[in-house]
PDB file of N, CA and C in Angstrom:
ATOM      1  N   UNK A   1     -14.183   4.818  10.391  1.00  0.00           N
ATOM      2  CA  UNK A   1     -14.625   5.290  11.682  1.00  0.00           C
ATOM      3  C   UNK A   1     -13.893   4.505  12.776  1.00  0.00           C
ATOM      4  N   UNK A   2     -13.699   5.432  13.587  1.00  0.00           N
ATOM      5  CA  UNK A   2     -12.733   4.467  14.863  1.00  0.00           C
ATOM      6  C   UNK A   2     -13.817   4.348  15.811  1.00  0.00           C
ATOM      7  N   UNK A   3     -13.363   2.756  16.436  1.00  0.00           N
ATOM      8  CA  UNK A   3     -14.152   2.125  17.351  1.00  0.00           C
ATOM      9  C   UNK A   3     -14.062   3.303  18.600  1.00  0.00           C
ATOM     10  N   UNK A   4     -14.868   3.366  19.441  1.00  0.00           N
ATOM     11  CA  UNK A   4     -14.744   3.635  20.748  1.00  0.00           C
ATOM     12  C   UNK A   4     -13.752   2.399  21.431  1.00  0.00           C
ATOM     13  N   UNK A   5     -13.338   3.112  22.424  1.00  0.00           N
ATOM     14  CA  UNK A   5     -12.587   2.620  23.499  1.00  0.00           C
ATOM     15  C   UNK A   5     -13.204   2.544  24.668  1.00  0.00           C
ATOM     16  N   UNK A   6     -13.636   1.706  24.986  1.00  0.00           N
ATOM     17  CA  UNK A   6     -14.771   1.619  26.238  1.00  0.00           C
ATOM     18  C   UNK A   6     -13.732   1.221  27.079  1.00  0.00           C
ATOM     19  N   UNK A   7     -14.246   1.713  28.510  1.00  0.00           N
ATOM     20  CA  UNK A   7     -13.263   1.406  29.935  1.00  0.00           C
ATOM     21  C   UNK A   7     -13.074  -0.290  29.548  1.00  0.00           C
ATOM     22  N   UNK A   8     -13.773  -0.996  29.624  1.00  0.00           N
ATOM     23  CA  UNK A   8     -13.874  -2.422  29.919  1.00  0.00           C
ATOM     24  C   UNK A   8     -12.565  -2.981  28.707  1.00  0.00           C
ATOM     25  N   UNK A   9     -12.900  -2.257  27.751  1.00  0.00           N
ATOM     26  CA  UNK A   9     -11.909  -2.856  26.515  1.00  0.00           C
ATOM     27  C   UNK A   9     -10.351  -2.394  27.362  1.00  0.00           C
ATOM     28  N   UNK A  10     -10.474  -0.926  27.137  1.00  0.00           N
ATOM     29  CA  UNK A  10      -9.021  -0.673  28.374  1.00  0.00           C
ATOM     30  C   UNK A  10      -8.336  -1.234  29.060  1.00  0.00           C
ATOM     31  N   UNK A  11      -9.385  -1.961  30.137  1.00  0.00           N
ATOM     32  CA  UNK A  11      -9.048  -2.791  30.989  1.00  0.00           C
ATOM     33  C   UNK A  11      -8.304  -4.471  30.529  1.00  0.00           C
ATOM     34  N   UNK A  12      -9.462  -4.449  29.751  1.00  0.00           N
ATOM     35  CA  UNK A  12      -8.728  -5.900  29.129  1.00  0.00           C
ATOM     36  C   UNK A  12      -7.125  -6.054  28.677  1.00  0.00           C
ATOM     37  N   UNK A  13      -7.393  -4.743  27.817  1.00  0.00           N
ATOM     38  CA  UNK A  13      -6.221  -4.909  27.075  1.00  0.00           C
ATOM     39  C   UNK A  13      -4.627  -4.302  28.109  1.00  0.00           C
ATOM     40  N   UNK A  14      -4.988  -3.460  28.798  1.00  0.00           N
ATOM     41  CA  UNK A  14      -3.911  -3.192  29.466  1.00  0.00           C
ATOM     42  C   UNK A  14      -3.510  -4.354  30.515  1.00  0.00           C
ATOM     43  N   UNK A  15      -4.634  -5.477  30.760  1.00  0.00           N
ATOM     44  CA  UNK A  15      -4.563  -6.476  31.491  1.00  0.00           C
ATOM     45  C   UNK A  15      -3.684  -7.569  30.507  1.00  0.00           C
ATOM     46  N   UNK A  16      -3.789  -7.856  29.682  1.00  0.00           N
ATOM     47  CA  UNK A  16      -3.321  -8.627  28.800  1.00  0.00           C
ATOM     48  C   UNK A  16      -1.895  -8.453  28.337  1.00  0.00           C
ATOM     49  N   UNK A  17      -1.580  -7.037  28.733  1.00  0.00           N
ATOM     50  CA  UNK A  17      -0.513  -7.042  28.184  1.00  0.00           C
ATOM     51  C   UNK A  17       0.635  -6.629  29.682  1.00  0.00           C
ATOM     52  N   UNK A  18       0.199  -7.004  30.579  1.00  0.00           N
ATOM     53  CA  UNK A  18       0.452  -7.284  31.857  1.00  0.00           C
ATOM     54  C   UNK A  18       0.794  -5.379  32.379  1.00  0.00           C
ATOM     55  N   UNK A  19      -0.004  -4.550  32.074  1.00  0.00           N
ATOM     56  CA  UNK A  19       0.050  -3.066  32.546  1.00  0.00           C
ATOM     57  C   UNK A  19      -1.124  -2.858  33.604  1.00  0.00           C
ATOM     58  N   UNK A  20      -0.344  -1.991  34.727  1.00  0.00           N
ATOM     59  CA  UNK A  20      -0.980  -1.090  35.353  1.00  0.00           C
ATOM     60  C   UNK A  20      -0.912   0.032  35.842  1.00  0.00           C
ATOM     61  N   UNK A  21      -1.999   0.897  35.080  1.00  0.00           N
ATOM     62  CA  UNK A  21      -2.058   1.773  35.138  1.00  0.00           C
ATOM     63  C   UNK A  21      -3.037   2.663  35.945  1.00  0.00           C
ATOM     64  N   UNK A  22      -2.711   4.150  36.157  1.00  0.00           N
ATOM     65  CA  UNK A  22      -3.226   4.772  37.118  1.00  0.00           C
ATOM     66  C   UNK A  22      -5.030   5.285  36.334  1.00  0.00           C
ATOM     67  N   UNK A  23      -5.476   6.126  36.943  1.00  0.00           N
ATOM     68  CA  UNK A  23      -7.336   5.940  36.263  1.00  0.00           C
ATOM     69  C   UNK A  23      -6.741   7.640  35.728  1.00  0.00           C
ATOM     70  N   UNK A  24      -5.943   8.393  35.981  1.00  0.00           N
ATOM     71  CA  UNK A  24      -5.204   9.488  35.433  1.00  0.00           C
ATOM     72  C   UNK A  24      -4.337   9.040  33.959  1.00  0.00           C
ATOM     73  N   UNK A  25      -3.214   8.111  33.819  1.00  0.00           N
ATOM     74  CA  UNK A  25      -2.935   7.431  32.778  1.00  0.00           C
ATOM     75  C   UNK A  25      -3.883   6.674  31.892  1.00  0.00           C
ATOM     76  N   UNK A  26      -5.107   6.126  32.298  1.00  0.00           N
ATOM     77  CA  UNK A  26      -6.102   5.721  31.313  1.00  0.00           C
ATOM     78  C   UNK A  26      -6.709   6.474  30.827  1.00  0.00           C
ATOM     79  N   UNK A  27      -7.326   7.762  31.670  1.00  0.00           N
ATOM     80  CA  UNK A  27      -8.034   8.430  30.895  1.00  0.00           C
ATOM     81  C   UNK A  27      -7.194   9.292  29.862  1.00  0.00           C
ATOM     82  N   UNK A  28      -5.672   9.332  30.067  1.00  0.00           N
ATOM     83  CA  UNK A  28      -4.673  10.314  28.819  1.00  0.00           C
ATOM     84  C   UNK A  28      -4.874   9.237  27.464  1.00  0.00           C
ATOM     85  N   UNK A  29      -5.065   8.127  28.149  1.00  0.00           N
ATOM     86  CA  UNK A  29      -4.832   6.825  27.000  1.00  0.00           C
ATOM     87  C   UNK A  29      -5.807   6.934  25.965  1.00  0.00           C
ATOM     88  N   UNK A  30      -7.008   7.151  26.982  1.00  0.00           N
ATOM     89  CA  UNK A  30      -8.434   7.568  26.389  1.00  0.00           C
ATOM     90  C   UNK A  30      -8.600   8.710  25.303  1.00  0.00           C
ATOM     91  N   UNK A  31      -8.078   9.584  25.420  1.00  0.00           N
ATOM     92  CA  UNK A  31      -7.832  10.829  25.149  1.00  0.00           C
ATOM     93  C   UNK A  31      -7.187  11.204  23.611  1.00  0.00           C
ATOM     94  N   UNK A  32      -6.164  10.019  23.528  1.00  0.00           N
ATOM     95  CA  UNK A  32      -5.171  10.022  22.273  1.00  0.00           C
ATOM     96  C   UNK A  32      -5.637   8.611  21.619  1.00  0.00           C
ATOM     97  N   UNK A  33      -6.452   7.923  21.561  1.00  0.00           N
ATOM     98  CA  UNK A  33      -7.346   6.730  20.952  1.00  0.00           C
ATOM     99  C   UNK A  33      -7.240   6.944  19.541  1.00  0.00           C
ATOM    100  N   UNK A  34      -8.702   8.200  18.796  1.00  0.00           N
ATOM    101  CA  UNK A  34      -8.745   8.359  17.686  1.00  0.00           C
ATOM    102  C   UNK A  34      -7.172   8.952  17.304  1.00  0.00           C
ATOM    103  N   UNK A  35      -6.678   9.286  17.775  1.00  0.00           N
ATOM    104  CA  UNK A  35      -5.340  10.032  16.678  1.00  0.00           C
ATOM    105  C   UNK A  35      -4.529   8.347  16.329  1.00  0.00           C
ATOM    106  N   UNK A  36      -4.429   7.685  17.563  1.00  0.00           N
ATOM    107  CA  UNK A  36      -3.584   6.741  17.104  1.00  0.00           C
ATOM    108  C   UNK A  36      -4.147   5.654  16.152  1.00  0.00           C
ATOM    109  N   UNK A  37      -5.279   5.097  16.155  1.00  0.00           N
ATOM    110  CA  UNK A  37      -6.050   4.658  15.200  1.00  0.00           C
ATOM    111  C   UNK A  37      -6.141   5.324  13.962  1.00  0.00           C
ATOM    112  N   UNK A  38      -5.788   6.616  13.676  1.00  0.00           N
ATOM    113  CA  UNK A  38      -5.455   6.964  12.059  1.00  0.00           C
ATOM    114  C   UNK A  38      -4.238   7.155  11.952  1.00  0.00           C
ATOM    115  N   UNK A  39      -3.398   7.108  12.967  1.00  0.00           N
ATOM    116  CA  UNK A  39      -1.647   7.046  12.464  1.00  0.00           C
ATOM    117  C   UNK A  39      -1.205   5.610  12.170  1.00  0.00           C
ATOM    118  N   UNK A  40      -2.001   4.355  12.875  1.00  0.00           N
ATOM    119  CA  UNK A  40      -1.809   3.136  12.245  1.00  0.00           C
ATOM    120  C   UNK A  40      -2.491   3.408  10.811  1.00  0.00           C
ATOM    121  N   UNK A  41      -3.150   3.866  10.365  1.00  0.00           N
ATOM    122  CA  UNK A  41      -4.069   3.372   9.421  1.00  0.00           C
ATOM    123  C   UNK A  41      -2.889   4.386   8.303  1.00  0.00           C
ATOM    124  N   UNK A  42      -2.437   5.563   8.687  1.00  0.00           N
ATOM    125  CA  UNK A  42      -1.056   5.780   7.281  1.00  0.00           C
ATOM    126  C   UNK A  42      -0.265   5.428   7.658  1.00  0.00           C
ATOM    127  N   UNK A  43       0.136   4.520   8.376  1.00  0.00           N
ATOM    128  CA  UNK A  43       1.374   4.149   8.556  1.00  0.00           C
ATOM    129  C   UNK A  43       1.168   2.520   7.716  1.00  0.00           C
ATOM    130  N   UNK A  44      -0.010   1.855   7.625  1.00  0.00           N
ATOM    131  CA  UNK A  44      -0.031   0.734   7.033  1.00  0.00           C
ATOM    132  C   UNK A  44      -0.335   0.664   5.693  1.00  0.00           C
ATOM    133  N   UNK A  45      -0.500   2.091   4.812  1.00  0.00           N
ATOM    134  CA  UNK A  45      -0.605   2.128   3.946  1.00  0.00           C
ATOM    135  C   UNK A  45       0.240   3.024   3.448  1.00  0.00           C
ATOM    136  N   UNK A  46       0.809   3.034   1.961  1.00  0.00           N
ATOM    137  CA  UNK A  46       1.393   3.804   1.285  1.00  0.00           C
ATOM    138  C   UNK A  46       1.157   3.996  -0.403  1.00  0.00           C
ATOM    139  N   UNK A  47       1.006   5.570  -0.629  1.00  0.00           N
ATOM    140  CA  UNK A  47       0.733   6.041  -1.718  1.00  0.00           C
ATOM    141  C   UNK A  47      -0.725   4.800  -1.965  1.00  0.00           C
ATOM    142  N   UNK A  48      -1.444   4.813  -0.963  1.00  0.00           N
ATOM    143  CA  UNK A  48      -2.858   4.074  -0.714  1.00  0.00           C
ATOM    144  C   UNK A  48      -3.104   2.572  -1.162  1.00  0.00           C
ATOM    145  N   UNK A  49      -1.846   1.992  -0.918  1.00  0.00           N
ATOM    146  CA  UNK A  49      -1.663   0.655  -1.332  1.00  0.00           C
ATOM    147  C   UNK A  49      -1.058   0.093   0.505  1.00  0.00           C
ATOM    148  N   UNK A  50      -1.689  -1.339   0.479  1.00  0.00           N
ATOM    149  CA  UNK A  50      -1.024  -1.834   1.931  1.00  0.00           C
ATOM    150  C   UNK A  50       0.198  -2.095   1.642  1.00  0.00           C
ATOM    151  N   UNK A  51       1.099  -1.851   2.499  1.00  0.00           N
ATOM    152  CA  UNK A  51       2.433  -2.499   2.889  1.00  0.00           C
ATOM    153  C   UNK A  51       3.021  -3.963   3.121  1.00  0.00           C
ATOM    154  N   UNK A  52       3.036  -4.504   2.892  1.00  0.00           N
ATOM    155  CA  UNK A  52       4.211  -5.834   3.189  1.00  0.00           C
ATOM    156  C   UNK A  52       5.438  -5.792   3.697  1.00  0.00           C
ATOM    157  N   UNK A  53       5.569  -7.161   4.793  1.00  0.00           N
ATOM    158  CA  UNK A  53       6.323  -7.133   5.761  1.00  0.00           C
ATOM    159  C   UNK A  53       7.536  -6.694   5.783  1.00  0.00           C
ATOM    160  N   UNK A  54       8.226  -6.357   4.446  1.00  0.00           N
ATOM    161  CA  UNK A  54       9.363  -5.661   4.342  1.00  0.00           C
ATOM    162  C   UNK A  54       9.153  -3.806   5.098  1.00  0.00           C
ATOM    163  N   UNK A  55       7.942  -3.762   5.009  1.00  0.00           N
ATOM    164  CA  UNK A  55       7.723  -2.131   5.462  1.00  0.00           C
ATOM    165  C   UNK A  55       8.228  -2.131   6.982  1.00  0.00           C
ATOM    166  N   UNK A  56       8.534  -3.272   7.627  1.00  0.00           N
ATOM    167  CA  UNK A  56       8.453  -3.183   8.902  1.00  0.00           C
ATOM    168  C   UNK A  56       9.554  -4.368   9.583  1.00  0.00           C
ATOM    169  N   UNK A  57      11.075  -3.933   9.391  1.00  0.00           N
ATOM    170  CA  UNK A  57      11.413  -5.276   9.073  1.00  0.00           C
ATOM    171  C   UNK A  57      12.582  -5.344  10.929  1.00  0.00           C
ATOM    172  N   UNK A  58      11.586  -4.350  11.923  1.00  0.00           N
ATOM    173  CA  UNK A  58      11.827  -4.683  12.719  1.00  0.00           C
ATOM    174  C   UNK A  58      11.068  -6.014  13.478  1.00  0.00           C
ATOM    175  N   UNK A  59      10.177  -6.399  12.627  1.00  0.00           N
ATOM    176  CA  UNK A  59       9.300  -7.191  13.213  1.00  0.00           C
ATOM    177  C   UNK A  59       9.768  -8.620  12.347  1.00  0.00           C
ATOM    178  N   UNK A  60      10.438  -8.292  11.099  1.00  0.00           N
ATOM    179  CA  UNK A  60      10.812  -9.878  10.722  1.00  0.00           C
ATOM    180  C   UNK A  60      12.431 -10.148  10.093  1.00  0.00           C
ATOM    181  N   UNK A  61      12.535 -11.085  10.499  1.00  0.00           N
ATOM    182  CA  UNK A  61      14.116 -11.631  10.401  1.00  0.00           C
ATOM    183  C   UNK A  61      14.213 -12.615   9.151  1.00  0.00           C
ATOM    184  N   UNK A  62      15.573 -13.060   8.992  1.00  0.00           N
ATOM    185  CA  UNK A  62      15.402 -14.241   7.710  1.00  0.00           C
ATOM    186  C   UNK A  62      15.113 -14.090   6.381  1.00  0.00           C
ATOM    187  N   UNK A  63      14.809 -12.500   5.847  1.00  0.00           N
ATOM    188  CA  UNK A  63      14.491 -12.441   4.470  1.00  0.00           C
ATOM    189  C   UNK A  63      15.391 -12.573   3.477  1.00  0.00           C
ATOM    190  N   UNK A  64      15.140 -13.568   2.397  1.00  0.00           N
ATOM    191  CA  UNK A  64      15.826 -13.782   1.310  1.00  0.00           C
ATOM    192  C   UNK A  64      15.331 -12.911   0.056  1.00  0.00           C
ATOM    193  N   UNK A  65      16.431 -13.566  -0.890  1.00  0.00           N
ATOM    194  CA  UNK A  65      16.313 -12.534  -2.448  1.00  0.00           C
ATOM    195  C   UNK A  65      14.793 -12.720  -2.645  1.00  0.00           C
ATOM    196  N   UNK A  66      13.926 -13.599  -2.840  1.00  0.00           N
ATOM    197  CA  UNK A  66      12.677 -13.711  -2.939  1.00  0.00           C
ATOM    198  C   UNK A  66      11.552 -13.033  -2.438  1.00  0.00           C
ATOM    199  N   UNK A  67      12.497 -12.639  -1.157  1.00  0.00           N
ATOM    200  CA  UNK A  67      11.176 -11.606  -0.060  1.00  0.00           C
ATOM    201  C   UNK A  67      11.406 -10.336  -0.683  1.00  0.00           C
ATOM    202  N   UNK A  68      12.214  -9.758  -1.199  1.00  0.00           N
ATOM    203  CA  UNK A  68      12.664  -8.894  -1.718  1.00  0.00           C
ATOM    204  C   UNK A  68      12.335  -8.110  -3.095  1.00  0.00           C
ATOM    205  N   UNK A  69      11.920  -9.385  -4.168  1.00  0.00           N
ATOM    206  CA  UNK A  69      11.676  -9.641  -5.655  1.00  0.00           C
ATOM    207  C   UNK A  69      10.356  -7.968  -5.330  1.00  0.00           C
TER     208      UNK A  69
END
């Protein structure tokens, strides 16, 4: 089940991540919540097993034969 997105959480988080946005752009934000909360959720899994950091290797550098095994 996906969390609600309450204004206040919105706020935080678009605060945090140094965004501002219009109360027209939050509420689109609002809007597309549950879809994106189940496109993370297959995107972090495959053939229903989690992924490891190789799935995503824009996010990590430095891997050797070992990360690989």
């Amino acid at each position: 089940m996906t969390p609600e997105l309450t204004d206040d959480a919105l706020d935080y988080l678009l605060a945090s991540a140094g965004l501002v946005l219009t109360a027209e752009q939050k509420a689109d934000l609002k809007t597309i919540h549950a879809d994106l909360a189940a496109m993370k959720a297959r995107v972090r899994k495959s053939n229903g097993k989690p992924r490891g950091p190789m799935a995503e290797l824009a996010h990590g550098f430095g891997f050797g034969p070992e990360d690989l095994a």
